[in-house]
Protein backbone atom coordinates (compact mmCIF):
# COMPACT_ATOMS: atom_id res chain seq x y z
CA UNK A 1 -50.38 6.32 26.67
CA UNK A 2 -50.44 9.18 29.09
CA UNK A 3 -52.53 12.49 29.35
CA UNK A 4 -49.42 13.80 27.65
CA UNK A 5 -47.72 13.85 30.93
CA UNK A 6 -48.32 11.96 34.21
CA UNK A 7 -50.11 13.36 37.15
CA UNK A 8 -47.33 14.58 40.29
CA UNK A 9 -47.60 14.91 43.36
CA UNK A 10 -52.69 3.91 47.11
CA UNK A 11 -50.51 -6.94 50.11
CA UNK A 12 -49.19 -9.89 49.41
CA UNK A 13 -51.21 -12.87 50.48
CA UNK A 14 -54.25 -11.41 48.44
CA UNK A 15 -56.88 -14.70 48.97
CA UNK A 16 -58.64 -16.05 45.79
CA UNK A 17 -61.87 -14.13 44.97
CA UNK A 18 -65.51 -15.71 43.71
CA UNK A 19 -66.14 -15.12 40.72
CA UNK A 20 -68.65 -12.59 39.80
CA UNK A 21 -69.71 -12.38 43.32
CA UNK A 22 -72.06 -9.29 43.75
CA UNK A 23 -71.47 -7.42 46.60
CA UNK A 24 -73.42 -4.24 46.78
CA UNK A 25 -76.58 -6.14 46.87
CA UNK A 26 -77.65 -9.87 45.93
CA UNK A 27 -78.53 -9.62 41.97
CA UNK A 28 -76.22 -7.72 39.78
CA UNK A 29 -79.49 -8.07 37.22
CA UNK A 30 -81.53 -6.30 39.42
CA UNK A 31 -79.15 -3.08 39.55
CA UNK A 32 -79.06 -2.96 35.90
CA UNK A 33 -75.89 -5.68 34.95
CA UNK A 34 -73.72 -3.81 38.13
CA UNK A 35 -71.10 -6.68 39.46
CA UNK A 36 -68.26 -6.16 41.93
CA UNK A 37 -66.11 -9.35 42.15
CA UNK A 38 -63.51 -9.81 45.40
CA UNK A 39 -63.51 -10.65 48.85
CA UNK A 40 -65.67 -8.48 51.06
CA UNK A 41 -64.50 -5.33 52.95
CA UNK A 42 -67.12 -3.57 54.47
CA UNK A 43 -65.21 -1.25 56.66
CA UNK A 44 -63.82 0.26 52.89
CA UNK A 45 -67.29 0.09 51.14
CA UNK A 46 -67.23 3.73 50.40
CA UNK A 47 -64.62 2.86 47.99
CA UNK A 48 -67.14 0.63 45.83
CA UNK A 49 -69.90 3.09 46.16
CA UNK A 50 -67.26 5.99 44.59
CA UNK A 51 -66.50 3.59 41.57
CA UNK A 52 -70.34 2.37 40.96
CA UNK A 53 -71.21 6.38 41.07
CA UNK A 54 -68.02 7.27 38.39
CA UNK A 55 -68.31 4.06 35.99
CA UNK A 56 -72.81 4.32 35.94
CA UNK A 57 -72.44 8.36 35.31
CA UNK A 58 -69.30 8.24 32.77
CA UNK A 59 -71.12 5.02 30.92
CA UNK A 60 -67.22 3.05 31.85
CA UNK A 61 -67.66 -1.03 31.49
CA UNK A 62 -64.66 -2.09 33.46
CA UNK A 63 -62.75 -1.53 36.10
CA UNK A 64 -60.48 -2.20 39.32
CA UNK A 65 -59.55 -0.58 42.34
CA UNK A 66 -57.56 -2.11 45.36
CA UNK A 67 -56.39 -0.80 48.22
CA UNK A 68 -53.23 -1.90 50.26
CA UNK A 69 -52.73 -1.07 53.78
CA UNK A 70 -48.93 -1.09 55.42
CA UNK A 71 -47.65 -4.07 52.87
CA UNK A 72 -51.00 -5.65 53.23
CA UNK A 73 -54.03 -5.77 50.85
CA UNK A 74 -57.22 -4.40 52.46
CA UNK A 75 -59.55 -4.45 49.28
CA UNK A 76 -59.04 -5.63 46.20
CA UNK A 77 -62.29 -5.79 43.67
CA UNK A 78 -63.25 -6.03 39.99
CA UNK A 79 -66.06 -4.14 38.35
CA UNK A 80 -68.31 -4.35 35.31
CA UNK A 81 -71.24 -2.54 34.73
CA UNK A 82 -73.90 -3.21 31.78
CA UNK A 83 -74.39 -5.68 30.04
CA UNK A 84 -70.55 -7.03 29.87
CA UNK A 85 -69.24 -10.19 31.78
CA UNK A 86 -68.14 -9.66 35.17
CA UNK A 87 -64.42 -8.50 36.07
CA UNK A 88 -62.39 -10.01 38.40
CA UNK A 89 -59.26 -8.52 41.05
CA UNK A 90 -57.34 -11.23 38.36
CA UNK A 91 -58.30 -9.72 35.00
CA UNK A 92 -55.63 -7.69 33.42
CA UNK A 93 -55.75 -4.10 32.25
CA UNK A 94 -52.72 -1.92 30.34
CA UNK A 95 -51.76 -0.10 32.33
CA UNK A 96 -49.80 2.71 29.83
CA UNK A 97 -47.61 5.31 31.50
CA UNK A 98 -47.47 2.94 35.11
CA UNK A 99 -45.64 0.83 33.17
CA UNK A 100 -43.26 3.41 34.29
CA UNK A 101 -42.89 2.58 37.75
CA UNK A 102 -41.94 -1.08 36.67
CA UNK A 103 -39.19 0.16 34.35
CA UNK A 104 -38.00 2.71 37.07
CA UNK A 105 -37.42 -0.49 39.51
CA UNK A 106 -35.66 -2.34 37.28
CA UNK A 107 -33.58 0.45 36.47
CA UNK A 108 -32.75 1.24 40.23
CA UNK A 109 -32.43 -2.74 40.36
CA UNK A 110 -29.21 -3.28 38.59
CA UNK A 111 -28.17 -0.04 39.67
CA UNK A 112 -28.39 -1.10 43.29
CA UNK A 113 -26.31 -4.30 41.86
CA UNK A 114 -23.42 -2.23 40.98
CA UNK A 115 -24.27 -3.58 36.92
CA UNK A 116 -25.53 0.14 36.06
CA UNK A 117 -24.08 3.32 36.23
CA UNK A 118 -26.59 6.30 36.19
CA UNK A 119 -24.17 8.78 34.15
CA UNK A 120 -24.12 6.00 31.33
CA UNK A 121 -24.14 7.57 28.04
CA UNK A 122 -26.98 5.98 26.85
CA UNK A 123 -26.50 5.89 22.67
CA UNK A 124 -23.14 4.69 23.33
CA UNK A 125 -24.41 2.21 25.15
CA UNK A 126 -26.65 1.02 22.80
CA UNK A 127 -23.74 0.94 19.94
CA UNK A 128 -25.51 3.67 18.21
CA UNK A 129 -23.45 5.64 16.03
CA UNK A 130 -25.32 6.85 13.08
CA UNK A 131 -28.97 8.17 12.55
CA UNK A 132 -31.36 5.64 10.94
CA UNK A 133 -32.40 7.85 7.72
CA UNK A 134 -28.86 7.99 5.57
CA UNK A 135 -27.48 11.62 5.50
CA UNK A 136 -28.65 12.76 8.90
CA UNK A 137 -26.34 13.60 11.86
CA UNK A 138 -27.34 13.61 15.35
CA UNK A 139 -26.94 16.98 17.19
CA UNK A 140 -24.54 18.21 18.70
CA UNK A 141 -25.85 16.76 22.52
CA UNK A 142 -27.02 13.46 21.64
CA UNK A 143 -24.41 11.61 22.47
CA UNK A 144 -24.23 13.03 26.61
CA UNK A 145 -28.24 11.96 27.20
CA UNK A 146 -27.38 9.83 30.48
CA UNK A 147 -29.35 6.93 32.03
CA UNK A 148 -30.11 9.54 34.86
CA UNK A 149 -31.45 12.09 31.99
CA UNK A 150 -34.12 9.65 31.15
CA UNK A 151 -35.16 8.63 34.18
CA UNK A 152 -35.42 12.51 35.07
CA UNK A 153 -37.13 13.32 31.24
CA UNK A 154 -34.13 15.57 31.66
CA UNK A 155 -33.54 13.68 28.02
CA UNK A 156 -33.60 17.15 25.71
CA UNK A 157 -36.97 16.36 23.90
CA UNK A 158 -40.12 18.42 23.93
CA UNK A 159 -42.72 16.70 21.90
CA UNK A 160 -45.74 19.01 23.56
CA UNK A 161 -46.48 22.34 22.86
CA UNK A 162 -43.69 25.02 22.85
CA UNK A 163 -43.86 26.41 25.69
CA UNK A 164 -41.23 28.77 29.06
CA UNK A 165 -39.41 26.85 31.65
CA UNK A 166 -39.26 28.24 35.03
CA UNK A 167 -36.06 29.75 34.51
CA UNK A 168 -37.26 31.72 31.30
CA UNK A 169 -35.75 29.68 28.55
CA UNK A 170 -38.25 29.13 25.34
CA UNK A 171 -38.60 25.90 24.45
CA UNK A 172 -39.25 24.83 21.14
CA UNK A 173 -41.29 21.54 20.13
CA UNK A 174 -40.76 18.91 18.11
CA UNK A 175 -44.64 18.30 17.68
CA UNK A 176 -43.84 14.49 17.66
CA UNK A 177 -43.96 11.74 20.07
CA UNK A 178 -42.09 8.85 18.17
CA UNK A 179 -44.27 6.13 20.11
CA UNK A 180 -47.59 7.74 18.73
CA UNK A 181 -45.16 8.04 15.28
CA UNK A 182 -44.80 4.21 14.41
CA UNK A 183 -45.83 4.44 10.55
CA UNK A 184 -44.23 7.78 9.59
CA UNK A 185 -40.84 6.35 11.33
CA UNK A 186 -41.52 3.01 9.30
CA UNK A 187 -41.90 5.10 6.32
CA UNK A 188 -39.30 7.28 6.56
CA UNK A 189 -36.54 4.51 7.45
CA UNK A 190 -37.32 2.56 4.17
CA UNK A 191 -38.71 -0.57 6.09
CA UNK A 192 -40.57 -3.78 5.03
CA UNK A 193 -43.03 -3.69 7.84
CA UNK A 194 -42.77 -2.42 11.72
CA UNK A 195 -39.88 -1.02 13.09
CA UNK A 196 -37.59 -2.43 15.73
CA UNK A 197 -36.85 -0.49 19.19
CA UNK A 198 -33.37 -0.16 18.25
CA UNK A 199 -34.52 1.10 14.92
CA UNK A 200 -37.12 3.90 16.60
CA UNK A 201 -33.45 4.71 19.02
CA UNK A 202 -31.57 5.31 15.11
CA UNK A 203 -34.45 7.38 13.84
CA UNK A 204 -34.29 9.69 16.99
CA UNK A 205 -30.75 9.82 16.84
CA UNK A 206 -31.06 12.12 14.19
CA UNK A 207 -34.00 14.01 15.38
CA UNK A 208 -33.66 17.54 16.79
CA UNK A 209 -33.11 18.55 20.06
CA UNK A 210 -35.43 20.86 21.84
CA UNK A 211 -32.69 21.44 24.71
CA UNK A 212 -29.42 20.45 25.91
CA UNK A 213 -30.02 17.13 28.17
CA UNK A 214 -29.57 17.75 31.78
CA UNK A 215 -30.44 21.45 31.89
CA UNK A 216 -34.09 21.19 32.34
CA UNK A 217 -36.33 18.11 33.63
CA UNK A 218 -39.85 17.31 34.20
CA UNK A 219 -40.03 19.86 36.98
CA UNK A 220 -38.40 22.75 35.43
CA UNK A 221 -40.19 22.36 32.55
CA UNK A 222 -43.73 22.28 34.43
CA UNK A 223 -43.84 18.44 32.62
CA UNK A 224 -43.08 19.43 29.26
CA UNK A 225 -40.47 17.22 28.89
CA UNK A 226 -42.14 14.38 30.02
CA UNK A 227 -40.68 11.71 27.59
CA UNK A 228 -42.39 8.37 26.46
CA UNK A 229 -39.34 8.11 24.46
CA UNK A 230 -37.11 8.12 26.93
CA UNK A 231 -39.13 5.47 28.82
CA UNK A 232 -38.37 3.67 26.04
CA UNK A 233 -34.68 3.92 25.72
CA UNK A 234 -34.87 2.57 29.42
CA UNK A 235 -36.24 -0.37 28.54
CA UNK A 236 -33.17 -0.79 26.01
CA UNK A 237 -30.58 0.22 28.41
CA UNK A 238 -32.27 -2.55 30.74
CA UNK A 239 -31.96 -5.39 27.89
CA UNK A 240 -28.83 -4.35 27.48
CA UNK A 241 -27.28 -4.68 30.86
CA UNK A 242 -29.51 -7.45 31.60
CA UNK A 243 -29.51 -9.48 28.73
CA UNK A 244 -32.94 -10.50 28.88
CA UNK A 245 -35.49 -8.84 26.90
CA UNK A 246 -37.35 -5.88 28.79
CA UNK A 247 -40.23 -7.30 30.43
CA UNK A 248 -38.54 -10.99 31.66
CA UNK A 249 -36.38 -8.88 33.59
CA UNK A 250 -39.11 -7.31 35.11
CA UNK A 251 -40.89 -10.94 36.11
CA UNK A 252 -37.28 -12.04 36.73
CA UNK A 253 -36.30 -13.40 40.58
CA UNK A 254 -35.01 -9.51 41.29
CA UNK A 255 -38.34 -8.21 41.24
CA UNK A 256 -40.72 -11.37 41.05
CA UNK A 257 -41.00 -10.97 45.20
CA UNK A 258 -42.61 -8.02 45.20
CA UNK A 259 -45.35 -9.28 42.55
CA UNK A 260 -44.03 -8.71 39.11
CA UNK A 261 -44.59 -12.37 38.13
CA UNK A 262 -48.12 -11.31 37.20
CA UNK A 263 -46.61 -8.03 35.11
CA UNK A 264 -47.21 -9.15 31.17
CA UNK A 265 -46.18 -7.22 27.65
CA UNK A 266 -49.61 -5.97 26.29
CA UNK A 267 -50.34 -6.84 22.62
CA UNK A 268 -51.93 -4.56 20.29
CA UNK A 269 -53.63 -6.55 17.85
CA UNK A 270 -57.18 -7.51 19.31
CA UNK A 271 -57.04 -11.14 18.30
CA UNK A 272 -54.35 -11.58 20.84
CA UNK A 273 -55.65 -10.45 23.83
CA UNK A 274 -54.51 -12.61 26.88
CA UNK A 275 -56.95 -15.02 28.51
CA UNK A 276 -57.49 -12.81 31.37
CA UNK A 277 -57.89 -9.58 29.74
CA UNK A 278 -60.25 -7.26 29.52
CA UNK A 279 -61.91 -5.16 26.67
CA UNK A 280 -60.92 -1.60 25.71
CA UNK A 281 -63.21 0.85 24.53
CA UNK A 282 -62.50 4.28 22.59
CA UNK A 283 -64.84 5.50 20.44
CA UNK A 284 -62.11 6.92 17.78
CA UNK A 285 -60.28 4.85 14.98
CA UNK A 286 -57.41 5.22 12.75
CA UNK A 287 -54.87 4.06 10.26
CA UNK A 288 -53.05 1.01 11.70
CA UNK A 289 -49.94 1.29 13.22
CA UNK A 290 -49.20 -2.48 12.98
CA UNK A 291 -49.12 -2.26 9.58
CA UNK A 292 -47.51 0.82 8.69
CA UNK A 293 -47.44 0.68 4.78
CA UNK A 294 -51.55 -0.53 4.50
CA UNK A 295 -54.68 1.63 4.44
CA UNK A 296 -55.90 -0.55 7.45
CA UNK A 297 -58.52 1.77 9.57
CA UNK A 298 -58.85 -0.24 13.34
CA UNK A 299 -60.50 0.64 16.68
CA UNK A 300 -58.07 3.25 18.67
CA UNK A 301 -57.18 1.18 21.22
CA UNK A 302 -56.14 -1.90 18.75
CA UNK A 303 -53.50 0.18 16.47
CA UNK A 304 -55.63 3.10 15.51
CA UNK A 305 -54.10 5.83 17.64
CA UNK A 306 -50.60 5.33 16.05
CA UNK A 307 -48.81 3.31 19.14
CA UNK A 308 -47.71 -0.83 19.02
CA UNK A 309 -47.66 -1.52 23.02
CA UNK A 310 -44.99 -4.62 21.93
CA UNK A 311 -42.53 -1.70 21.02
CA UNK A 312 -43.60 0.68 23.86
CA UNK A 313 -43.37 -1.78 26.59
CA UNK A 314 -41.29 0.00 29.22
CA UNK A 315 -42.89 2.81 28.66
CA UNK A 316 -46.28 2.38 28.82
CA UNK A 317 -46.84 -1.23 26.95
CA UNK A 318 -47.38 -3.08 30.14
CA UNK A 319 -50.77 -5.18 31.36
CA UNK A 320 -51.19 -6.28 35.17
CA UNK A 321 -53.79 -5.87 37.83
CA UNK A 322 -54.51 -3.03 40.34
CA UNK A 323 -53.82 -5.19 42.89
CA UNK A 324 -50.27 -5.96 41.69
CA UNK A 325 -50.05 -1.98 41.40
CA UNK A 326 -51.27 -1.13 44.80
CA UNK A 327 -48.53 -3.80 46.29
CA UNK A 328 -45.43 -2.99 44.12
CA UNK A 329 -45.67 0.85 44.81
CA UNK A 330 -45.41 -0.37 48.35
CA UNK A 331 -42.15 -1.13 47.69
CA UNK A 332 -41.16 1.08 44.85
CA UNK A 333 -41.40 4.74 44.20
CA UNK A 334 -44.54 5.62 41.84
CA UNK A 335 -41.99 7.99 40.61
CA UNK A 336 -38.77 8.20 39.87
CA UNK A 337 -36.02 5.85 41.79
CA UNK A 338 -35.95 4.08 45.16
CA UNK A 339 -38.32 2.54 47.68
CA UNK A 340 -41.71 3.91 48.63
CA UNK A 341 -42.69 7.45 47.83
CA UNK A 342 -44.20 8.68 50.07
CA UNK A 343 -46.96 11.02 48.60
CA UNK A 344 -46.12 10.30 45.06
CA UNK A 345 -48.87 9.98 42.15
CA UNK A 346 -48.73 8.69 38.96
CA UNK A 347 -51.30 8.42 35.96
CA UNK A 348 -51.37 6.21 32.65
CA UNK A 349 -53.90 7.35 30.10
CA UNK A 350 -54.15 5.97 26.09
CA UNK A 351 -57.06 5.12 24.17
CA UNK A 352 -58.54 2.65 25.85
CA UNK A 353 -56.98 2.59 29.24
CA UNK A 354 -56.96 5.20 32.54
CA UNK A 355 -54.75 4.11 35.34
CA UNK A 356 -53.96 5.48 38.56
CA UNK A 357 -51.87 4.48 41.78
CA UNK A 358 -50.86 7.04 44.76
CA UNK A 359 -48.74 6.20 47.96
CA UNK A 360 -50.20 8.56 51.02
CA UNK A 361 -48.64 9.60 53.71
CA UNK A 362 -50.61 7.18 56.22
CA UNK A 363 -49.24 3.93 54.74
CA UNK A 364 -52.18 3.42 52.29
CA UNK A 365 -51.10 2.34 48.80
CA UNK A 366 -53.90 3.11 46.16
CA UNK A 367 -54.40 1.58 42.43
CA UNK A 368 -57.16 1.92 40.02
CA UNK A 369 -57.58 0.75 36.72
CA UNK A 370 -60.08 1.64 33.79
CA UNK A 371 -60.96 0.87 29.93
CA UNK A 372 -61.23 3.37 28.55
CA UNK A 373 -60.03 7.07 28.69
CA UNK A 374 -63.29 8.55 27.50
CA UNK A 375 -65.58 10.10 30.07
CA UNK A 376 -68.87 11.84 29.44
CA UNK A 377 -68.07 14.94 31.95
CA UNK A 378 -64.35 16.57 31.40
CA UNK A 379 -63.66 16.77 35.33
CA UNK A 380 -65.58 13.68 36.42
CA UNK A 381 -62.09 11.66 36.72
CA UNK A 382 -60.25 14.60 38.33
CA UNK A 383 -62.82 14.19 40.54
CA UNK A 384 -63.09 10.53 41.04
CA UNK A 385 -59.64 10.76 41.88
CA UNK A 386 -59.99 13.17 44.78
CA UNK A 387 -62.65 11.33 46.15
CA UNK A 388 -60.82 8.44 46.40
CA UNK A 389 -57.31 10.21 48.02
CA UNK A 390 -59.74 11.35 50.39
CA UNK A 391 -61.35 7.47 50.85
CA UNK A 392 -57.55 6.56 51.51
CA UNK A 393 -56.64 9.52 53.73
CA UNK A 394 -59.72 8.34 55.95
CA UNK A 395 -59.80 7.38 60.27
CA UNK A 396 -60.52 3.88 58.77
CA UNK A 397 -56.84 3.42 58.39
CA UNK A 398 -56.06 5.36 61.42
């Protein structure tokens, strides 16, 4: 759903696009099955040329990329390359760990509304009381994770590596990201088939610790305690307050203005793929997570690498378009809470799915969407990535 941590420290009245319209040259057959969908910018075709170069070299099928420019969309294009049908600026892509920035607004939404208090005790909250697997009891901290910890993955889990903080505190790990974790917590809580969100929030409440919540966070801890978890509990505490499950809220009349009416739930299962979306690709498989107590072996992206996005959706079970991306985090901090963030990055990676959006410092707002997370060069996407801050940190938007 992420590299294992997101990436720190790019508009409305987007016009309908032709459909497979080629624009770096007149057959997409004659460039070997290379299509670029959406209206025209040639002032930003660098931007094109950057994506054709990265998605022909790293063998990627599909792809976005759009480009908003003080509120406004400059470019906004689709890409396919091969022989796979041609993308559109409308197709939808997950979008993993960007999901994120959706759950972040709504969170700083009803806070803003005076219906949310940050130093909410979140368990509490949720009228959790006792750990999912009888004879467990949750330690001794659980119960003072805030809303604010979360939002901070200032939570007290450390699912990566052990590892120092900056102040010199050792860190254990728990070696397990629940999300990933979907049969063994199935398993281990005695259930019939998949487990509920609430019932992945009783399981954890009788997980360890790795340190007390609110004494280290995602900087002090160099990431470490970046928590997809805690994303999760967010989406809860959002249903909660809201009363309106997770992502309605999001495409609710708060939030619909700024373009979260095309914001969808992702669904695992390939047979249920939305009209609009695209393929994923992954070249790993594994045991399926949708149906935790079977010997089911499916395509990564499609159960295999242990996730359900219906259960992960606020943090990092979402679908929408780079477009959508590009104009929200014109309004909404790419991380954390509050309005535009001026300099702010964020990336989504699972199997199956890169995303990317960054807010620069010239009013350019930047998304880009892949999928798949497999490249044939390591760096090649590190790179991509640079060469398109440096696109959007051009004298074209002077």
């Amino acid at each position: 759903m992420t590299t294992r941590r997101d990436l720190l420290k790019l508009c409305a009245g987007a016009s309908a696009f032709a459909v497979g319209r080629s624009i770096l040259g007149n057959s997409a057959a004659a460039q070997g099955g290379w299509k670029v969908a959406g209206q025209s910018a040639p002032r930003l075709i660098g931007f094109d040329e950057r994506v054709r170069e990265f998605m022909e070299a790293q063998g990627v099928s599909a792809g976005q990329l759009a480009v908003s420019f003080k509120g406004k969309l400059a470019l906004n294009h689709g890409y396919a390359n091969g022989a796979h049908p041609g993308v559109e600026s409308t197709n939808l892509f997950r979008i993993a760990s960007c999901s994120k920035i959706f759950t972040c607004a709504a969170i700083e939404t009803l806070r803003a509304s005076g219906k949310l208090d940050m130093s909410s005790r979140v368990f509490p909250m949720l009228g959790i009381h006792a750990p999912g697997v009888p004879g467990q009891r949750p330690p001794q901290h659980m119960n003072e994770i805030t809303v604010q910890h979360l939002v901070d993955h200032a939570g007290g889990w450390n699912d990566h590596g052990e590892f120092t903080a900056k102040n010199g505190q050792r860190i254990p790990s728990s070696n397990f990201d629940p999300v990933f974790g979907i049969r063994k917590i199935a398993q281990e809580l005695h259930l019939s088939g998949l487990p509920t969100k609430l019932d992945m929030a009783r399981y954890m409440y009788g997980q360890p610790l790795q340190f007390v919540p609110g004494t280290q966070n995602f900087d002090s801890t160099n990431g470490n305690s970046y928590s997809n978890f805690g994303y999760m509990l967010l989406g809860l505490v959002v249903e909660n307050v809201s009363r309106r499950r997770y992502v309605d809220y999001v495409r609710s009349v708060p939030l619909a203005h700024d373009g979260t009416s095309d914001v969808y739930l992702a669904h695992t299962a390939q047979r249920q793929r939305m009209p609009r979306e695209v393929w994923y690709e992954d070249a790993g498989s594994g045991p399926s997570a949708l149906f935790p107590f079977k010997d089911v072996v499916v395509p990564n992206p499609y159960g295999g690498e242990g996730y359900v996005t219906e259960l992960m959706d606020s943090g990092g079970g979402l679908a929408t378009t780079a477009g959508t991306l590009a104009r929200f985090i014109g309004q909404h901090a790419v991380w954390g809470l509050g309005g535009r963030a001026v300099g702010a990055e964020r990336s989504g990676s699972m199997a199956g799915t890169s995303a990317y959006t960054m807010c620069r410092p010239n009013g350019v707002d930047c998304a880009f969407i892949f999928n798949t997370r497999s490249f044939k060069n390591g760096k090649a996407y590190e790179n991509f990535t640079n060469s398109i801050r440096k696109l959007c940190d051009s004298k074209e938007f002077a």
